[in-house]
C-alpha atoms as a PDB file:
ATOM      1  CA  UNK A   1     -38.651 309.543 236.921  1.00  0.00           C
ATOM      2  CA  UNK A   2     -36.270 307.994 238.965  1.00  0.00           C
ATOM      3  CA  UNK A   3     -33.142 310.197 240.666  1.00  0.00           C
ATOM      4  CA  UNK A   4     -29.665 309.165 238.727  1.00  0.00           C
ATOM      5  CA  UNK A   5     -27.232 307.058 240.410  1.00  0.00           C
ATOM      6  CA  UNK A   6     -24.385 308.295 241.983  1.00  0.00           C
ATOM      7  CA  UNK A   7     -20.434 306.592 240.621  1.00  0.00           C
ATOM      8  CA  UNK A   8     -20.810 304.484 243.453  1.00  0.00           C
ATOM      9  CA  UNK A   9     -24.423 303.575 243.030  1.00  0.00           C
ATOM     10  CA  UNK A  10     -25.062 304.031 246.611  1.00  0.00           C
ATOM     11  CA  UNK A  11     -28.938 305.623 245.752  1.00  0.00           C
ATOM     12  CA  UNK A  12     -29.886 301.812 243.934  1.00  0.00           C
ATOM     13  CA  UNK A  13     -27.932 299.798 246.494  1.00  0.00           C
ATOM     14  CA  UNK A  14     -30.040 301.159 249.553  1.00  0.00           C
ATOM     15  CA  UNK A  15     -33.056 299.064 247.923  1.00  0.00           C
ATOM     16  CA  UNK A  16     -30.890 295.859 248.428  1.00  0.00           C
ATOM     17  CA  UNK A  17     -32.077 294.106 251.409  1.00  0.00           C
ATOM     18  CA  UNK A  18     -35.933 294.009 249.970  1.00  0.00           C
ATOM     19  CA  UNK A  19     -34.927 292.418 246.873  1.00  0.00           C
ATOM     20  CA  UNK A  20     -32.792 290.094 248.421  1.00  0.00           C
ATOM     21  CA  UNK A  21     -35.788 289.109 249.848  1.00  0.00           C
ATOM     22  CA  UNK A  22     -37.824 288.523 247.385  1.00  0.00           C
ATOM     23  CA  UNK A  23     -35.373 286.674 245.546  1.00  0.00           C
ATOM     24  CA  UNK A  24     -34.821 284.519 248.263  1.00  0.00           C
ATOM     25  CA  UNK A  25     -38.579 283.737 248.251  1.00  0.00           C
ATOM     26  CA  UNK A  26     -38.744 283.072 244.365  1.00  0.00           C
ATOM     27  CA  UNK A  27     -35.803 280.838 244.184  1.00  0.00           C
ATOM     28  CA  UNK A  28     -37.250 279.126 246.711  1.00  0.00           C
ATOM     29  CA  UNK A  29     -40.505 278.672 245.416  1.00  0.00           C
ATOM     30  CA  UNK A  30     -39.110 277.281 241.740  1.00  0.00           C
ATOM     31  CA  UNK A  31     -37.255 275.172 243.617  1.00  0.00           C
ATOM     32  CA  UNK A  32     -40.032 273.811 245.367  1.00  0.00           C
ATOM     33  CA  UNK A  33     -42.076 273.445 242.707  1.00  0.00           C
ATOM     34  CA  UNK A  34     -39.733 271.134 240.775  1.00  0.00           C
ATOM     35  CA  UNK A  35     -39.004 269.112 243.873  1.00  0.00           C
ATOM     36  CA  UNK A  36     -42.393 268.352 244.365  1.00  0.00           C
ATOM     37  CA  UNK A  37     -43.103 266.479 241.214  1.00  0.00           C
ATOM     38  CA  UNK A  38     -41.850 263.349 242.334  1.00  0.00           C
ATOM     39  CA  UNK A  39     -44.190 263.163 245.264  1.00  0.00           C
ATOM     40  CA  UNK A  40     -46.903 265.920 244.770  1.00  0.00           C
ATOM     41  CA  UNK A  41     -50.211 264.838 242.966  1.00  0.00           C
ATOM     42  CA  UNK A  42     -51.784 268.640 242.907  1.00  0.00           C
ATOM     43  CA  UNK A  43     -55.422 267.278 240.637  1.00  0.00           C
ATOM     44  CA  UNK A  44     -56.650 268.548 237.790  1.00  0.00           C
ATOM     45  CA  UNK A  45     -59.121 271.046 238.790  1.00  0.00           C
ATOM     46  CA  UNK A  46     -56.967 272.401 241.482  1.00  0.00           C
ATOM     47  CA  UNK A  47     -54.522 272.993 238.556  1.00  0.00           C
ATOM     48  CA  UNK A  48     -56.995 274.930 236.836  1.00  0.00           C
ATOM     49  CA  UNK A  49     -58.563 277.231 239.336  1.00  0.00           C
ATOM     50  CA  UNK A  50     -54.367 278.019 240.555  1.00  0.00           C
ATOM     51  CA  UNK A  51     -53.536 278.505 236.680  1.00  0.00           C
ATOM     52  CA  UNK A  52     -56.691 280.353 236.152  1.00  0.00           C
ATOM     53  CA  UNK A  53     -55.873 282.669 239.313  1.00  0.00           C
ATOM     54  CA  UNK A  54     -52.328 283.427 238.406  1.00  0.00           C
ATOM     55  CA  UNK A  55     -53.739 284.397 234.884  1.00  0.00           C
ATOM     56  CA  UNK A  56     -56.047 287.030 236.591  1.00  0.00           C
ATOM     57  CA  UNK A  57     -52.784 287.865 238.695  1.00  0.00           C
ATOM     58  CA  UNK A  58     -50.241 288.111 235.517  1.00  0.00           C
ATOM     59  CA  UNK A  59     -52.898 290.422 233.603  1.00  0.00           C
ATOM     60  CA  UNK A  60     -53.494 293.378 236.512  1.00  0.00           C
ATOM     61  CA  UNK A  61     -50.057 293.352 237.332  1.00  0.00           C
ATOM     62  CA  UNK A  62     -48.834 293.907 233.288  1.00  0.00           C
ATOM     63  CA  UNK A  63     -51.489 296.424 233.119  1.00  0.00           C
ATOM     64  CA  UNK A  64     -51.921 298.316 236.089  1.00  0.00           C
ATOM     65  CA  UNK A  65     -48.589 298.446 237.729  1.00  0.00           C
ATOM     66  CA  UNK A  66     -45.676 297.322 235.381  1.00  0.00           C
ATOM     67  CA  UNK A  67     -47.580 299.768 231.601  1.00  0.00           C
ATOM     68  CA  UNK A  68     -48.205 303.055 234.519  1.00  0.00           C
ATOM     69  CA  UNK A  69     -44.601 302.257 235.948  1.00  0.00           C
ATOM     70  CA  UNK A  70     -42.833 302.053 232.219  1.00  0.00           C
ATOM     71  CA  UNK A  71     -44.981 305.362 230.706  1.00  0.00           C
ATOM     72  CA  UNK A  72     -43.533 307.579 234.017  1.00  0.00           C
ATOM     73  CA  UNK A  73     -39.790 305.922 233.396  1.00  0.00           C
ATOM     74  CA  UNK A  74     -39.969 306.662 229.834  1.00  0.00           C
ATOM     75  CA  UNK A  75     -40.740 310.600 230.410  1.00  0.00           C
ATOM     76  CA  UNK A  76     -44.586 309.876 229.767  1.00  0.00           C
ATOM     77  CA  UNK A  77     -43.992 309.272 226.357  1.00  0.00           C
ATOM     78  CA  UNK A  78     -47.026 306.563 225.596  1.00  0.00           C
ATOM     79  CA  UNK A  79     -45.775 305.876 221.964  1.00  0.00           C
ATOM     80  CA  UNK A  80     -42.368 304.594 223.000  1.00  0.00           C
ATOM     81  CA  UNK A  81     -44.076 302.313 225.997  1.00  0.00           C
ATOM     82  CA  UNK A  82     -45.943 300.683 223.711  1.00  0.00           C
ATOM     83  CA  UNK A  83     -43.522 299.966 221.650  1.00  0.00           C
ATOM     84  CA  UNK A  84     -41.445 298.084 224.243  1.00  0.00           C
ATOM     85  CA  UNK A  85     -45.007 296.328 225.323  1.00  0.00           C
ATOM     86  CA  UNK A  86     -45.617 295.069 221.725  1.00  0.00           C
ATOM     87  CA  UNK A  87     -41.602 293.650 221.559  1.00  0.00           C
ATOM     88  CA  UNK A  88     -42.073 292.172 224.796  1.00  0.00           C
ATOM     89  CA  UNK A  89     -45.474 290.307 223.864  1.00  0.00           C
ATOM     90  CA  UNK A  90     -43.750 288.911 220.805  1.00  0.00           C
ATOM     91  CA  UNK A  91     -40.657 288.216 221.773  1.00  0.00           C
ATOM     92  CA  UNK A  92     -42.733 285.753 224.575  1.00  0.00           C
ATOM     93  CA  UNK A  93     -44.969 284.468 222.063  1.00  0.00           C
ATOM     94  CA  UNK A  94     -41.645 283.534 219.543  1.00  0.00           C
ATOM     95  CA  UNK A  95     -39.844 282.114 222.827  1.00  0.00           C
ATOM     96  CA  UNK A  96     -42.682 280.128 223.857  1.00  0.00           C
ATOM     97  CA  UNK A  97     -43.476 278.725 219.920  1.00  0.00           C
ATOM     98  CA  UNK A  98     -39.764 277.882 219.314  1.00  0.00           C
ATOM     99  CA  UNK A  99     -39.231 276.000 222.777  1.00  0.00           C
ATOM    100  CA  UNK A 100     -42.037 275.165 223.457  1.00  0.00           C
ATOM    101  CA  UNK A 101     -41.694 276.529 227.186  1.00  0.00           C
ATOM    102  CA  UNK A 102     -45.633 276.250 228.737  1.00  0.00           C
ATOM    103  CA  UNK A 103     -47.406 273.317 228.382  1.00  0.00           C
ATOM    104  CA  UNK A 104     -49.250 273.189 231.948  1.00  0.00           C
ATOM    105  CA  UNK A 105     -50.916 269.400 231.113  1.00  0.00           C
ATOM    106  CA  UNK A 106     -47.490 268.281 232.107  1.00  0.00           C
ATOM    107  CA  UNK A 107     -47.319 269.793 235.453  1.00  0.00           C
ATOM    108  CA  UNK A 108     -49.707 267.648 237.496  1.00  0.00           C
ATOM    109  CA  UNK A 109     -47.598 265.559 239.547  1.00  0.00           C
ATOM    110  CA  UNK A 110     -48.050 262.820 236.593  1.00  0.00           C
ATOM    111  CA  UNK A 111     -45.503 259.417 237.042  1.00  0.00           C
ATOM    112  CA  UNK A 112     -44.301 260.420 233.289  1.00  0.00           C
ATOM    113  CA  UNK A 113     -45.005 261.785 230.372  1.00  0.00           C
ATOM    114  CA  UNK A 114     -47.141 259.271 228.255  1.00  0.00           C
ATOM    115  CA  UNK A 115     -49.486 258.979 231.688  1.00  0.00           C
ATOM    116  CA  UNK A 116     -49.539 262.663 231.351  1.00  0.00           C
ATOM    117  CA  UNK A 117     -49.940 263.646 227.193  1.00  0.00           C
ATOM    118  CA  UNK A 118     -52.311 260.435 227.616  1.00  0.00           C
ATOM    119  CA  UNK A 119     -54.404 262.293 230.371  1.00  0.00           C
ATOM    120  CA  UNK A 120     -54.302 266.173 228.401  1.00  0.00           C
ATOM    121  CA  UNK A 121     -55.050 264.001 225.272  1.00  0.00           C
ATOM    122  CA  UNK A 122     -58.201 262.388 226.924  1.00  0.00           C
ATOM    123  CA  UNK A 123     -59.312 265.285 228.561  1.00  0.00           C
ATOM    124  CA  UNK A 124     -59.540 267.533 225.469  1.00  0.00           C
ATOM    125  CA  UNK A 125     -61.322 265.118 223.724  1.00  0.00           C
ATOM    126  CA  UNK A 126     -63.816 265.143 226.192  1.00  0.00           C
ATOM    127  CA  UNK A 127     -64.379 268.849 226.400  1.00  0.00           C
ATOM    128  CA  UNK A 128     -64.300 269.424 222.669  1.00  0.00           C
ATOM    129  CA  UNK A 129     -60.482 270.910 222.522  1.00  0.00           C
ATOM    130  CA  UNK A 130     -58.083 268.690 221.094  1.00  0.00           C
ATOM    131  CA  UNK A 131     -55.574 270.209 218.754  1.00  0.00           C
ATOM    132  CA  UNK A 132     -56.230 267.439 215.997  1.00  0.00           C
ATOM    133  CA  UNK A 133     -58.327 264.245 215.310  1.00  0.00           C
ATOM    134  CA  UNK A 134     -55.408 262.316 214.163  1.00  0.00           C
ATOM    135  CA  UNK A 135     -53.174 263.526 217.057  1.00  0.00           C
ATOM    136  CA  UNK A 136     -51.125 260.680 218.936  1.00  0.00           C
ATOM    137  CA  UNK A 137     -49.059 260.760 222.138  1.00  0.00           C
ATOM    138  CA  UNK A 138     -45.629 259.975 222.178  1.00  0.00           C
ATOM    139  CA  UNK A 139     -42.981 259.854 224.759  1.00  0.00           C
ATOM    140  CA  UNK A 140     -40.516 262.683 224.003  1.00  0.00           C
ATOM    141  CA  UNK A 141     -36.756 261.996 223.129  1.00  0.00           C
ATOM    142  CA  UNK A 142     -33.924 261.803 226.066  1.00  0.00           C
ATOM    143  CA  UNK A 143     -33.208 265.744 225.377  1.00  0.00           C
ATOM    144  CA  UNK A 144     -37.116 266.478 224.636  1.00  0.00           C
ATOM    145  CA  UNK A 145     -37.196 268.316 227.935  1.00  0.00           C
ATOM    146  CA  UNK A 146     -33.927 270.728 226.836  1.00  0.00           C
ATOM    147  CA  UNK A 147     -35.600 273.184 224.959  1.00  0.00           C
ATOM    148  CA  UNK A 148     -38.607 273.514 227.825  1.00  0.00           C
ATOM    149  CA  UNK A 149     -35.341 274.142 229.714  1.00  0.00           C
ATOM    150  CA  UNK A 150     -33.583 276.730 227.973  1.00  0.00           C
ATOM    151  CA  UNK A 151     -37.521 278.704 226.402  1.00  0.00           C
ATOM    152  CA  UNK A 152     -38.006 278.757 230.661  1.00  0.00           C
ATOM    153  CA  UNK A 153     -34.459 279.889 231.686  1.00  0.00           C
ATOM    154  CA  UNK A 154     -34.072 282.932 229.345  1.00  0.00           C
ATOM    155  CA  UNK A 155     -37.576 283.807 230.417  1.00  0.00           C
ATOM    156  CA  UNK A 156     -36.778 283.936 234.152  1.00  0.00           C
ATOM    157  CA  UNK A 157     -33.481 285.492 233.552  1.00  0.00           C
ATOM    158  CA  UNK A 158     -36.331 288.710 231.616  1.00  0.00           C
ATOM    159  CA  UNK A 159     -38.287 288.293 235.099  1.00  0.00           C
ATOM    160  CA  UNK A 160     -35.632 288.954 237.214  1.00  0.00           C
ATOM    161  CA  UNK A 161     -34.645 292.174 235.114  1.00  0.00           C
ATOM    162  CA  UNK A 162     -38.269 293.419 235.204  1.00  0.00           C
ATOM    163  CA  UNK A 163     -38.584 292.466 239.440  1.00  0.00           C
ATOM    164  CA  UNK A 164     -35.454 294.616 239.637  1.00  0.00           C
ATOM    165  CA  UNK A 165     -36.553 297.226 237.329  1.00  0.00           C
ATOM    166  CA  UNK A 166     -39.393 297.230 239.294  1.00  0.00           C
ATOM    167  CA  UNK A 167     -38.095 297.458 242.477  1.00  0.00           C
ATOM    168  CA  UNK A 168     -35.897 300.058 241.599  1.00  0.00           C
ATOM    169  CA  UNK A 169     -38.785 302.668 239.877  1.00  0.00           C
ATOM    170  CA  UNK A 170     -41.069 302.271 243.097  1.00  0.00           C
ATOM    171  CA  UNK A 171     -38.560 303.501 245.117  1.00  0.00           C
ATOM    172  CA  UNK A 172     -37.488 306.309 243.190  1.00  0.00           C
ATOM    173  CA  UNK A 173     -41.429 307.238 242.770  1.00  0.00           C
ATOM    174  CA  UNK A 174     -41.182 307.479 246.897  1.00  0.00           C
ATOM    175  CA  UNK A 175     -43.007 303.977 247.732  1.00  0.00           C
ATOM    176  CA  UNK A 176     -41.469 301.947 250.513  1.00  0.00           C
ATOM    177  CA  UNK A 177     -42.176 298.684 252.376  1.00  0.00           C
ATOM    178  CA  UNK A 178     -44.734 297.828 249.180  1.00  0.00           C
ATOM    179  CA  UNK A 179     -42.216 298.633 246.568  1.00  0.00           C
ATOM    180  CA  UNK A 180     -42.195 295.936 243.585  1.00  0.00           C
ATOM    181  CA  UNK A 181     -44.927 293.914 245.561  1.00  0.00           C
ATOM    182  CA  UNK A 182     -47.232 293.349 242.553  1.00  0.00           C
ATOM    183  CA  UNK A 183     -44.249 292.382 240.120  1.00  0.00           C
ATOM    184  CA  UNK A 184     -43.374 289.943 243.208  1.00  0.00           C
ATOM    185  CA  UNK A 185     -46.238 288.109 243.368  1.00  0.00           C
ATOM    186  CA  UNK A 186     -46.631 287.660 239.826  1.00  0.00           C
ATOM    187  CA  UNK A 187     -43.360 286.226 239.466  1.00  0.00           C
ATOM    188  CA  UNK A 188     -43.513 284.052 243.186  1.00  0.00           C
ATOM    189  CA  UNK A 189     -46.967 282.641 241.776  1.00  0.00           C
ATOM    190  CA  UNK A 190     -45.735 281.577 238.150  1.00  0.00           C
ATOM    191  CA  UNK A 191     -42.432 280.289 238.788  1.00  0.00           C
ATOM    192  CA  UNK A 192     -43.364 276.554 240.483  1.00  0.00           C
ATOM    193  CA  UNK A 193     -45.485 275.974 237.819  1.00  0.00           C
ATOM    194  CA  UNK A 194     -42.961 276.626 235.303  1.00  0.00           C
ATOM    195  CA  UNK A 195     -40.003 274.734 237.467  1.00  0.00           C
ATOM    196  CA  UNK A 196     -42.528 271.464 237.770  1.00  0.00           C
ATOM    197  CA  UNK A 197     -43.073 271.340 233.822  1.00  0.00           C
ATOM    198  CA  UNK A 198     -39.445 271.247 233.501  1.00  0.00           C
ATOM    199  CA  UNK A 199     -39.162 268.445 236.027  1.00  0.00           C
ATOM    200  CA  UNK A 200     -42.304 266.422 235.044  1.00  0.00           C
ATOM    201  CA  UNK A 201     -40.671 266.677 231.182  1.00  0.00           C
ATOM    202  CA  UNK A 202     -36.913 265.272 232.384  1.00  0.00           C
ATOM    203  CA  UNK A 203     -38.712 262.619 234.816  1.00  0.00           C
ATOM    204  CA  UNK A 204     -40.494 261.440 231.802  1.00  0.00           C
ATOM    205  CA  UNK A 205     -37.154 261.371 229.569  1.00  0.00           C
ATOM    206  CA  UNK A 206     -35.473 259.333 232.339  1.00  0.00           C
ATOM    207  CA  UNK A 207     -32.842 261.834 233.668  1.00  0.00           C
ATOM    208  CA  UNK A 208     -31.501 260.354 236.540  1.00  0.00           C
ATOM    209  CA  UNK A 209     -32.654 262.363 240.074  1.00  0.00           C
ATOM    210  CA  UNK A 210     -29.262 263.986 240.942  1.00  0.00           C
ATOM    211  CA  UNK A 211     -29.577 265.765 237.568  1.00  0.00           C
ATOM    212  CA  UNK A 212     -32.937 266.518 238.215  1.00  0.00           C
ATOM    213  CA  UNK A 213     -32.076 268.099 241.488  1.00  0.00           C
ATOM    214  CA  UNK A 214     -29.299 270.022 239.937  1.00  0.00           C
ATOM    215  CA  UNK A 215     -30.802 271.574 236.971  1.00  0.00           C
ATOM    216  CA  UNK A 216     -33.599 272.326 238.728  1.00  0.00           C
ATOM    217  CA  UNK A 217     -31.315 274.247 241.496  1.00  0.00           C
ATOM    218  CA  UNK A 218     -30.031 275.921 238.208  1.00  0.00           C
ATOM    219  CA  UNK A 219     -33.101 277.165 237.399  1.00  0.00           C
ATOM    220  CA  UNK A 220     -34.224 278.124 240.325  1.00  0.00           C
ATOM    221  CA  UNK A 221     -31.444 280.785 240.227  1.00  0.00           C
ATOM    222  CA  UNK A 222     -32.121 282.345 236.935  1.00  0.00           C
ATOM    223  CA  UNK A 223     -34.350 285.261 238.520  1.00  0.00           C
ATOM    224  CA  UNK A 224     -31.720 285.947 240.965  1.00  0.00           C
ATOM    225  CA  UNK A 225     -29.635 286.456 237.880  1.00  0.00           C
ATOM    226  CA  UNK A 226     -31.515 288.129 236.284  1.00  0.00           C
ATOM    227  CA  UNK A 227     -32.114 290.870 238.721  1.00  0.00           C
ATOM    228  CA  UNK A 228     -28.284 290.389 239.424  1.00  0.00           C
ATOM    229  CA  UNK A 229     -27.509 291.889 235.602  1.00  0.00           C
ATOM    230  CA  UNK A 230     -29.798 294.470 235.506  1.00  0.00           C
ATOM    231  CA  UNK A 231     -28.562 295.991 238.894  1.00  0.00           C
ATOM    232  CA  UNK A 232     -24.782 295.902 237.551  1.00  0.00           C
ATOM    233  CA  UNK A 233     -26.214 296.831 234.459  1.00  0.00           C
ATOM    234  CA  UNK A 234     -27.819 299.927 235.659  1.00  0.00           C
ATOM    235  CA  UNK A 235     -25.416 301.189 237.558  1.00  0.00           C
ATOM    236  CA  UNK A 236     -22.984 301.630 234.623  1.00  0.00           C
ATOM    237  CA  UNK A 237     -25.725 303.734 232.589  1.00  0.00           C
ATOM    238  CA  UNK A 238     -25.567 307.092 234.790  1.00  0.00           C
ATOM    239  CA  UNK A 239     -28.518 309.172 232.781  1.00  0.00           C
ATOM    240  CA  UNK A 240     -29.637 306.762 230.480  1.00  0.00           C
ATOM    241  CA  UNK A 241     -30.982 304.618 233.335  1.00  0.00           C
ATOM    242  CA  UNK A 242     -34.666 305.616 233.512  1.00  0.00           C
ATOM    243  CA  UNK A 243     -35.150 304.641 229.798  1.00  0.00           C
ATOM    244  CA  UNK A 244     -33.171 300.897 230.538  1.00  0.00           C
ATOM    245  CA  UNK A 245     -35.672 300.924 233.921  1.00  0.00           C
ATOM    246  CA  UNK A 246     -38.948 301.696 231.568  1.00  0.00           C
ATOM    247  CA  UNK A 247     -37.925 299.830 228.797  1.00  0.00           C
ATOM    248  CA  UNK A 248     -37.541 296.801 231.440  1.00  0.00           C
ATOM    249  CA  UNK A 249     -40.758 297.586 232.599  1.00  0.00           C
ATOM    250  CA  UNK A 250     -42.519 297.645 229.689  1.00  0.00           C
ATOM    251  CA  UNK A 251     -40.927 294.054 228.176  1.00  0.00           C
ATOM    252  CA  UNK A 252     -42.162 292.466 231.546  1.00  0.00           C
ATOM    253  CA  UNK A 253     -45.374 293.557 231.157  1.00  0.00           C
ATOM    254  CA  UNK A 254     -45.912 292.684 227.023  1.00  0.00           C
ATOM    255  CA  UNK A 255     -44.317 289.001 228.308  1.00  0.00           C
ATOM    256  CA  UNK A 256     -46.778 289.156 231.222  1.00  0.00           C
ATOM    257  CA  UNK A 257     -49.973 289.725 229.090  1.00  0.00           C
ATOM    258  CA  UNK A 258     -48.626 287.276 226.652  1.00  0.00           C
ATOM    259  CA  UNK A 259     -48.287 284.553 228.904  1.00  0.00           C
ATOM    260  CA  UNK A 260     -51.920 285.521 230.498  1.00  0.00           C
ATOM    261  CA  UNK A 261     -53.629 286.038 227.099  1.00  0.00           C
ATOM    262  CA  UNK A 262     -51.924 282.929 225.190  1.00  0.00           C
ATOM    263  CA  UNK A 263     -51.490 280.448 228.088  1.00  0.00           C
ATOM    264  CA  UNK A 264     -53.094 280.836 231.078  1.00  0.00           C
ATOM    265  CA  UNK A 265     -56.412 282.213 230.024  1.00  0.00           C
ATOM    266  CA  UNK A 266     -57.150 279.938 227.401  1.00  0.00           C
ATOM    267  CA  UNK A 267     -57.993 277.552 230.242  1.00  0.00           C
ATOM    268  CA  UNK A 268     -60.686 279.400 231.466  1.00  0.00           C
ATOM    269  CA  UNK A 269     -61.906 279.900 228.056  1.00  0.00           C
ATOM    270  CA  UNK A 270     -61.574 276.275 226.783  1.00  0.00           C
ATOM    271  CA  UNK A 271     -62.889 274.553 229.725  1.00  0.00           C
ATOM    272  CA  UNK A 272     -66.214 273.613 229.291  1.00  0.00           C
ATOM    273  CA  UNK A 273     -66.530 272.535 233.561  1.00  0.00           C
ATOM    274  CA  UNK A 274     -66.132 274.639 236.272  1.00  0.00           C
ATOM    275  CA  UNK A 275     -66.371 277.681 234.262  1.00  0.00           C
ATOM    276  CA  UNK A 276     -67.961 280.000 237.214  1.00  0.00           C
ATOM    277  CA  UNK A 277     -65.164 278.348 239.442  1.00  0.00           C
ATOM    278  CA  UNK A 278     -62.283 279.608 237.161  1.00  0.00           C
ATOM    279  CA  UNK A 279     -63.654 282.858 236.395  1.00  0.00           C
ATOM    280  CA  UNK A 280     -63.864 283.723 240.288  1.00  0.00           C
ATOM    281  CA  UNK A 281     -60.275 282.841 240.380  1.00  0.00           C
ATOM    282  CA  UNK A 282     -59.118 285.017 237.596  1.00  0.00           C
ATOM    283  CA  UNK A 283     -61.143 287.794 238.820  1.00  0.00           C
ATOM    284  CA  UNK A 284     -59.941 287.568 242.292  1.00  0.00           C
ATOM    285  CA  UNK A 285     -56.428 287.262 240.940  1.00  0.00           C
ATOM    286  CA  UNK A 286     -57.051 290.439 238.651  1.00  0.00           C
ATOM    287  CA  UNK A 287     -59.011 292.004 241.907  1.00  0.00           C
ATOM    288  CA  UNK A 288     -55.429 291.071 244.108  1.00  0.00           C
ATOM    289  CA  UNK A 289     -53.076 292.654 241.468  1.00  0.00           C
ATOM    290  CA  UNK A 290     -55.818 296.087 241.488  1.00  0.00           C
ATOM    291  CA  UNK A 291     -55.229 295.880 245.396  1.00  0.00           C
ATOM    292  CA  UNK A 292     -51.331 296.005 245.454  1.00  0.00           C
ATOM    293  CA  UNK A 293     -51.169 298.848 242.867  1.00  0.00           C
ATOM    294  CA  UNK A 294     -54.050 300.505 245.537  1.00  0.00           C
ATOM    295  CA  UNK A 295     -51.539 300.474 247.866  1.00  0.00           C
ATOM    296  CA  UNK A 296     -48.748 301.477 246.323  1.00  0.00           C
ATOM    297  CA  UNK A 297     -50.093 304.468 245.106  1.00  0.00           C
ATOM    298  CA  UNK A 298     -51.437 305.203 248.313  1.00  0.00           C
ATOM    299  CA  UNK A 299     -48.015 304.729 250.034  1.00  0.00           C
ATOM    300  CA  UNK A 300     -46.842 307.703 247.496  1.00  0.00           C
ATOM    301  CA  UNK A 301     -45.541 310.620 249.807  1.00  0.00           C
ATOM    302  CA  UNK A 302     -47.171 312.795 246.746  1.00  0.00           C
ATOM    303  CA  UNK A 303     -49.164 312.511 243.804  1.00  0.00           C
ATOM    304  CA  UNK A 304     -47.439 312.624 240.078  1.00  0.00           C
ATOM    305  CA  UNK A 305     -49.165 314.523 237.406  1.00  0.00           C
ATOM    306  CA  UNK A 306     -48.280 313.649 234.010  1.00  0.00           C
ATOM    307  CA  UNK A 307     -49.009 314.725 231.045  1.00  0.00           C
ATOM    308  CA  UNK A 308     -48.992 312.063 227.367  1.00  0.00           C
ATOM    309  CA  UNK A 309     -46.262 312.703 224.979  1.00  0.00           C
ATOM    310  CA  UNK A 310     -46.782 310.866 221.180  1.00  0.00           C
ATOM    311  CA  UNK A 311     -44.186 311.839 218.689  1.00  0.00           C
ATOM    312  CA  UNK A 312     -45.278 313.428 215.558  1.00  0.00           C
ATOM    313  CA  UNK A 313     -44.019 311.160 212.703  1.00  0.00           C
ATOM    314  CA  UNK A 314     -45.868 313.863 210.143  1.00  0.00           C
END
């Protein structure tokens, strides 16, 4: 378990500089990501194998290194983990059915939307996928694009709570240079994906480009934000801050598996080509995420024994 904060919080804010950095490194990536739609044509398949990779990368990193980190924040009690995990897999799976905030067909660099729906439309019917027979395309509504916007902004506000969480339980379980690396990655890897569907959606609604630009600057901040309130947060807890830390943890990681298991790996299950292609990518991504959490525990100045705790409700 992490050591309490002093009043002045000086134990969390020695951790600073490193997740500066890799907030610097996210924000820029979403930003890049949504820039590059207007010029950036990234091809189907290399869509797929990326998608399928970050999948493999979302799924180790939720179960090896975010589900270990939440159990030892939440005084090894597996029960209450769990419980956070489930909440934080359904709470992404309502976000992501009410705004409809993933819908990777629409982030391949297409000139607009009915080029793209017409493309994802074509292509399931051709691989034996297509949600219904009588489906038709349609180009969405001027403010079609808003509630991609606001599903994707609360999400990355919940990833920059969980990088911070993160952060902030490797270090107090002794790791150093490598501490939050796995949640990192996860988040650097997912983000331009999520920042282009939000772009290719407002280019095909017509938003003019300075909007574009600025909303997509916008939401290229909400992980810095997001890390921002849990740190402030935190530091106004005093004991109760391993159980926000775990219960941080443990969210990330049910949203993580969520968006692996609902969204990303259903394209390595539904795609009838490539299929040893994609599964090499997932595996390798699963393989990078086993690596990181390798390391970290390596990088532990001791090793933690623990022992499970479930409540008797009896």
């Amino acid at each position: 378990m992490a050591p309490p904060l002093d009043a002045a919080g000086t134990t969390y804010l020695g951790i600073q500089p490193l997740l500066a950095g890799y907030l610097f490194f996210i924000t820029l990536a979403a930003f890049a990501g949504g820039v590059s739609i207007s010029f950036l044509t990234l091809g189907h398949r290399r869509l797929q194998v990326l998608l399928s990779f970050t999948g493999g990368v979302l799924l180790g990193v939720g179960m090896l290194h975010l589900i270990p980190h939440a159990f030892l924040e939440l005084n090894s009690r597996i029960d209450k983990t769990m419980n956070w995990v489930l909440l934080g897999f359904f709470a992404m799976f309502v976000l992501e059915r009410a705004f409809h905030a993933h819908s990777h067909h629409t982030a391949d660099g297409c000139e607009s939307t009915n080029t793209c729906l017409h493309d994802a439309t074509e292509h399931d019917r051709l691989h034996g996928h297509a949600p219904d027979p009588d489906y038709h395309a349609h180009r969405p509504s001027q403010w079609g694009w808003s509630g991609a916007f606001i599903g994707l902004l609360l999400h990355s506000l919940t990833d920059g709570a969980a990088l911070a969480a993160a952060v902030h339980s490797d270090i107090g379980h002794g790791v150093t240079w490598l501490a939050g690396l796995a949640t990192f990655l996860a988040i650097f890897l997912h983000k331009p994906f999520d920042a282009g569907i939000i772009a290719t959606l407002m280019l095909g609604s017509g938003i003019p480009r300075n909007i574009r630009l600025v909303l997509n600057f916008l939401y290229a901040l909400a992980v810095p934000a997001g890390a921002l309130i849990f740190v402030f947060g935190i530091n106004f807890l005093g004991t109760s801050q391993s159980s926000l830390t775990g219960a941080a943890l443990a969210l990330a990681a049910g949203a993580f598996l969520c968006i692996a298991a609902a969204d990303l790996l259903p394209e390595v299950q539904f795609h009838s080509h490539d299929r040893i292609l994609l599964t090499i990518a997932l595996a390798i991504g699963i393989a990078l995420a086993w690596a990181i959490s390798a390391l970290e525990q390596s990088s532990h100045p001791h090793s933690q024994t623990v022992s499970i705790s479930i409540k008797d409700y009896s």
